[in-house]
N, C-alpha and C. Protein backbone atom coordinates (compact mmCIF):
# COMPACT_ATOMS: atom_id res chain seq x y z
N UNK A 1 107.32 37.29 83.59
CA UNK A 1 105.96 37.76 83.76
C UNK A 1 105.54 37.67 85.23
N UNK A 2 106.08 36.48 85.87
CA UNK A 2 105.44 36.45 87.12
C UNK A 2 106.30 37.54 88.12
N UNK A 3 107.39 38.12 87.94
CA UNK A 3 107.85 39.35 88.70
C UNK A 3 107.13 40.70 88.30
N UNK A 4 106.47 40.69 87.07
CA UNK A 4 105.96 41.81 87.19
C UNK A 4 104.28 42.00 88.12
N UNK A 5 104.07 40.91 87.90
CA UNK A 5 102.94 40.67 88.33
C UNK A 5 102.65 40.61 90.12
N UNK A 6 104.06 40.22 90.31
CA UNK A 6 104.33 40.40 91.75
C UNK A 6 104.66 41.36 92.51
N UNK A 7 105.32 42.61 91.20
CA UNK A 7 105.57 43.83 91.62
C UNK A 7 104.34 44.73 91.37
N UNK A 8 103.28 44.41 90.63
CA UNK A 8 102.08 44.92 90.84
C UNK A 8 101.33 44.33 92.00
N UNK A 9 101.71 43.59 92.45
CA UNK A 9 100.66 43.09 93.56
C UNK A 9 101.19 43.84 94.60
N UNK A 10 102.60 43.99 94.63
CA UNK A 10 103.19 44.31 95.29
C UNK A 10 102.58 46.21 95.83
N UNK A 11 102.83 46.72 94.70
CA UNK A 11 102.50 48.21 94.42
C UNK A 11 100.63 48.49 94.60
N UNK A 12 100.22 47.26 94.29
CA UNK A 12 98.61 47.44 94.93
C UNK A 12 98.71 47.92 96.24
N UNK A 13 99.17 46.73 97.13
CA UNK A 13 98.89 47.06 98.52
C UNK A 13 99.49 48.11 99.10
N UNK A 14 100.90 48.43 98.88
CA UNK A 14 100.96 49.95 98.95
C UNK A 14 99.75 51.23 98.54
N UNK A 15 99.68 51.27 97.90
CA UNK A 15 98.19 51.84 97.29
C UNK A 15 97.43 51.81 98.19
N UNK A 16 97.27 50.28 98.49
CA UNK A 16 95.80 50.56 99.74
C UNK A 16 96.50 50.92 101.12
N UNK A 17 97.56 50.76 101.58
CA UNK A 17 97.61 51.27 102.34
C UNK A 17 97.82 53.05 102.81
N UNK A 18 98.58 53.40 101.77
CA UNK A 18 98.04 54.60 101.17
C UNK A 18 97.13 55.53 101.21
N UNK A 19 95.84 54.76 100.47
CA UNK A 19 94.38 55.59 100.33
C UNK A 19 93.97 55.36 102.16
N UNK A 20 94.31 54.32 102.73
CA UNK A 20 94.01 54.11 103.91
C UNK A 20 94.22 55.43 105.22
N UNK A 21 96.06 55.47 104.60
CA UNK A 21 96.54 56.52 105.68
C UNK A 21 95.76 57.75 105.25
N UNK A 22 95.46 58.14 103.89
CA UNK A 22 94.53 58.93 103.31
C UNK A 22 92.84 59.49 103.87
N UNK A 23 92.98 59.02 104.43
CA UNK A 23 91.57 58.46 104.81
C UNK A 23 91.41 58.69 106.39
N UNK A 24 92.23 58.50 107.16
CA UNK A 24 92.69 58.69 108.51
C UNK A 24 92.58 59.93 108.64
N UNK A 25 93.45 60.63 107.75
CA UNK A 25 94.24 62.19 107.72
C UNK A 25 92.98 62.86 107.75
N UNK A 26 92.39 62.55 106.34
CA UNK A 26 90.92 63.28 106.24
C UNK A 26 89.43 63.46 107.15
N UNK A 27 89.42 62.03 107.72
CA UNK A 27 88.54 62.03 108.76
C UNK A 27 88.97 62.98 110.31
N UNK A 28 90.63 63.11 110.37
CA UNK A 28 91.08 63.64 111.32
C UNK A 28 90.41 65.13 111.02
N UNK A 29 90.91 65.73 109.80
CA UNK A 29 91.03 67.01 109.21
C UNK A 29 89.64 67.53 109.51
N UNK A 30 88.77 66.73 109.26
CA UNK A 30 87.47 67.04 108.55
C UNK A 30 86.62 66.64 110.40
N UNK A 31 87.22 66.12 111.44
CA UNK A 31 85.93 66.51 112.66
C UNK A 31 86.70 67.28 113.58
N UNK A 32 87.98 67.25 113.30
CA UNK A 32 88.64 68.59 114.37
C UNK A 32 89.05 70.09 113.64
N UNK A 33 89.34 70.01 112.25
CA UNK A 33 89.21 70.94 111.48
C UNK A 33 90.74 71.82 111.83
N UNK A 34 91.57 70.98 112.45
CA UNK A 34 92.58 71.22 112.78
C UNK A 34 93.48 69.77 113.35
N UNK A 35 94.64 70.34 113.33
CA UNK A 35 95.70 68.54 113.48
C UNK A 35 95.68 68.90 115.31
N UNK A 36 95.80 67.40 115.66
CA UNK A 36 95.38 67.72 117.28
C UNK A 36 97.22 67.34 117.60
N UNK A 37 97.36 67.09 118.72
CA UNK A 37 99.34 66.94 119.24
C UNK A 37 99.91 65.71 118.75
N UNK A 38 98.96 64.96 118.52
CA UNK A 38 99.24 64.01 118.16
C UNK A 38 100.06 63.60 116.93
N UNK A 39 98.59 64.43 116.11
CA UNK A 39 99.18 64.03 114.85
C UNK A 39 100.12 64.99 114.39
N UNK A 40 100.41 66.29 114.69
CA UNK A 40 101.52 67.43 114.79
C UNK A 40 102.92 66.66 114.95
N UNK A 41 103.11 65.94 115.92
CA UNK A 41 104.29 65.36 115.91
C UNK A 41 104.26 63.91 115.43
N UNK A 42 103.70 63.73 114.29
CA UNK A 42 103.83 62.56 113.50
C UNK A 42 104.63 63.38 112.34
N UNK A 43 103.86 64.23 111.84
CA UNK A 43 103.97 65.35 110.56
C UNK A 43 105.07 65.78 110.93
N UNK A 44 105.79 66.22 111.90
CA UNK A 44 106.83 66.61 112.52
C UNK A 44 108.35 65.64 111.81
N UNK A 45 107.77 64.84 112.25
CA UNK A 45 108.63 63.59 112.19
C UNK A 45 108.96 63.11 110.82
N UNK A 46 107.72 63.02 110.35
CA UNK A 46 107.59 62.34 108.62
C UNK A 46 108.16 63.75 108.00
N UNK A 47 107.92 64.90 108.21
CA UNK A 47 108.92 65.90 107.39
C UNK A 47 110.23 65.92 107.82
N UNK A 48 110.64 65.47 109.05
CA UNK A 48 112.01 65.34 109.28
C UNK A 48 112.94 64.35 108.59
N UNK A 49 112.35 63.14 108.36
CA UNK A 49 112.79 62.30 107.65
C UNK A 49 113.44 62.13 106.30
N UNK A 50 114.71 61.91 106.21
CA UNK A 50 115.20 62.17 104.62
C UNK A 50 114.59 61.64 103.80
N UNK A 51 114.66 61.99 102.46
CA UNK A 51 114.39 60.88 101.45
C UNK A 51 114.83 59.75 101.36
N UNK A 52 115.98 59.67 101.77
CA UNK A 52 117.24 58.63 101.52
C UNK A 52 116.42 57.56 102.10
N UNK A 53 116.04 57.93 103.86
CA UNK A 53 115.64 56.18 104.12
C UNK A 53 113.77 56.20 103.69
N UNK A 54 113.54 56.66 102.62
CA UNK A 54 112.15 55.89 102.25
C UNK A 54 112.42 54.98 100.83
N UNK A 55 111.30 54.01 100.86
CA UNK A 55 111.77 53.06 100.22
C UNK A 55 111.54 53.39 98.70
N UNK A 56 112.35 52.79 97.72
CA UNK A 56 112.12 53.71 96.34
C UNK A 56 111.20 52.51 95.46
N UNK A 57 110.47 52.49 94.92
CA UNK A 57 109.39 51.80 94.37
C UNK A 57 109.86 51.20 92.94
């Protein structure tokens, strides 16, 4: 019981960090109404990235 409980605690904070990066994106989206260079080559990057090295839940 206490591993599951740890893997929900676990899977919470993912979550919040999550709604967090969520939240970034949107405030970005929503006062430039467009992605500025910045964040273009983040998105760049995070679509470049295989599946393979993200972590599997």
């Amino acid at each position: 019981m206490v591993n599951i409980e740890s893997d929900i605690s676990h899977m919470h904070k993912d979550i919040e960090i999550l709604k967090n990066d969520l939240a970034v994106i949107k405030h970005i989206l929503s006062e430039e109404g467009k992605l500025n260079d910045e964040t273009k080559k983040r998105l760049a990057k995070a679509r470049a990235t295989p599946d393979s090295e993200y972590i599997e839940l």
